[in-house]
Protein backbone atom coordinates (compact mmCIF):
# COMPACT_ATOMS: atom_id res chain seq x y z
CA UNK A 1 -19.46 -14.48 19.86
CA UNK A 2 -22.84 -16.03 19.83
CA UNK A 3 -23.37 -18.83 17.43
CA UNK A 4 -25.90 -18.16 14.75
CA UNK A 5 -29.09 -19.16 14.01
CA UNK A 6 -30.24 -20.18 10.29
CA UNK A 7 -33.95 -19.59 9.15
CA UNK A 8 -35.03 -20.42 6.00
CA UNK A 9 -31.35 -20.29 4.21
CA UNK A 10 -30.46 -17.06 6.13
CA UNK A 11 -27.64 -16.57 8.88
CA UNK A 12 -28.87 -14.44 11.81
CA UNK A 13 -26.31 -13.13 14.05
CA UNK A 14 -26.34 -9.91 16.47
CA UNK A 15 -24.97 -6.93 14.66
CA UNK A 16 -21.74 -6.34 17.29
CA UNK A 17 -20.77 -10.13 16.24
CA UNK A 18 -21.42 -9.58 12.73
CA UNK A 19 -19.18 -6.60 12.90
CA UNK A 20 -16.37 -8.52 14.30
CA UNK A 21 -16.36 -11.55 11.98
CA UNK A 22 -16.08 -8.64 9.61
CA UNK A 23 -13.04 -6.99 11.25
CA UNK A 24 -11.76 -10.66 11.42
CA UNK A 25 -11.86 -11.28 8.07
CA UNK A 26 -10.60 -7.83 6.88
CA UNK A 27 -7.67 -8.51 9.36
CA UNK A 28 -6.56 -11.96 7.60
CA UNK A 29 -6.87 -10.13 4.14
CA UNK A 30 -4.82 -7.50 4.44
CA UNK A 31 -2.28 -10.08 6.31
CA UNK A 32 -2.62 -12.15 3.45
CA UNK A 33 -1.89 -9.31 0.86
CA UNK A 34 0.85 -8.31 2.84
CA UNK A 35 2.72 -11.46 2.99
CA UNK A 36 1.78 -11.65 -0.78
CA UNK A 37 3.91 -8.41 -1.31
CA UNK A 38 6.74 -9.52 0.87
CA UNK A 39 5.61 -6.78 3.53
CA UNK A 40 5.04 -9.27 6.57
CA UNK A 41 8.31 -9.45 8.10
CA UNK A 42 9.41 -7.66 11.79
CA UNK A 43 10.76 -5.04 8.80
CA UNK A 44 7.61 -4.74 7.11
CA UNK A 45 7.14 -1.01 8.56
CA UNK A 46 10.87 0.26 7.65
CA UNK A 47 10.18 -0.99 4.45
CA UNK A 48 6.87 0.51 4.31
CA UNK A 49 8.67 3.96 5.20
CA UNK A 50 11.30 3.46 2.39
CA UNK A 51 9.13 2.84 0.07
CA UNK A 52 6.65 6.00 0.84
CA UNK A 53 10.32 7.80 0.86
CA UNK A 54 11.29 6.20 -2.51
CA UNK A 55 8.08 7.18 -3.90
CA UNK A 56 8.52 11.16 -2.52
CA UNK A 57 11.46 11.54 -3.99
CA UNK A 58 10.12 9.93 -7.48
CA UNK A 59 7.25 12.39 -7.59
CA UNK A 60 9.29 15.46 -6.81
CA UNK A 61 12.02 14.65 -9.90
CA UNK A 62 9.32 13.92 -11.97
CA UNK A 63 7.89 17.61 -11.68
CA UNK A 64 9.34 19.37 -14.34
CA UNK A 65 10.82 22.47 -12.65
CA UNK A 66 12.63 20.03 -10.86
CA UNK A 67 13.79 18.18 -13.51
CA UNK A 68 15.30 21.22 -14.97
CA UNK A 69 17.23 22.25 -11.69
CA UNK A 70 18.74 19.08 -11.44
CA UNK A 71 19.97 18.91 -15.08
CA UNK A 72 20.99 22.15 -14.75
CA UNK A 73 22.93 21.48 -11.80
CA UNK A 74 24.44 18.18 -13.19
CA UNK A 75 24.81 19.76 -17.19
CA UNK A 76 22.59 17.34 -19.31
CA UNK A 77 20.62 18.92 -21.70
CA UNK A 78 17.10 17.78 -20.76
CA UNK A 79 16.71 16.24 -24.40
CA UNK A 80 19.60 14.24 -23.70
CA UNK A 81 17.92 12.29 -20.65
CA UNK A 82 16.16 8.78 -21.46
CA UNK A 83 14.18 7.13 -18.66
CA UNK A 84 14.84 3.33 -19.10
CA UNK A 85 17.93 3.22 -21.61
């Protein structure tokens, strides 16, 4: 990377370095937000996948012809059921 020139208050760089400070920087923020989140680790991609799993498995109970087959299949009367209690 070149080092840049200032003129009159503004930075002047060559667009290719530009465009790699800004990969840099994107690089150490997602890093950051990752390690914020606990998702930094040599498990970060299992955990990743579990999570996308967790989160298929959410969305297809929470469709209600699902709901229905599987309180059907279990016999609770869907009035019965109460997220959170």
């Amino acid at each position: 990377m070149n080092t840049p020139s200032v003129t009159d208050g503004m930075v002047s760089m060559p667009r290719d370095d530009f465009e790699e400070l800004l990969e840099r920087a994107a690089e150490r923020g997602a890093r950051h937000a990752l390690h914020g989140v606990g998702l930094d680790g040599p498990d970060a991609a299992h955990d990743i996948r579990e999570l996308r799993s967790l989160l298929d498995a959410f969305n297809l109970f929470s469709c209600a012809p699902c709901q229905g087959a599987v309180f059907q299949r279990v016999r609770i009367p869907p009035g019965n059921f109460r997220s959170g209690r």
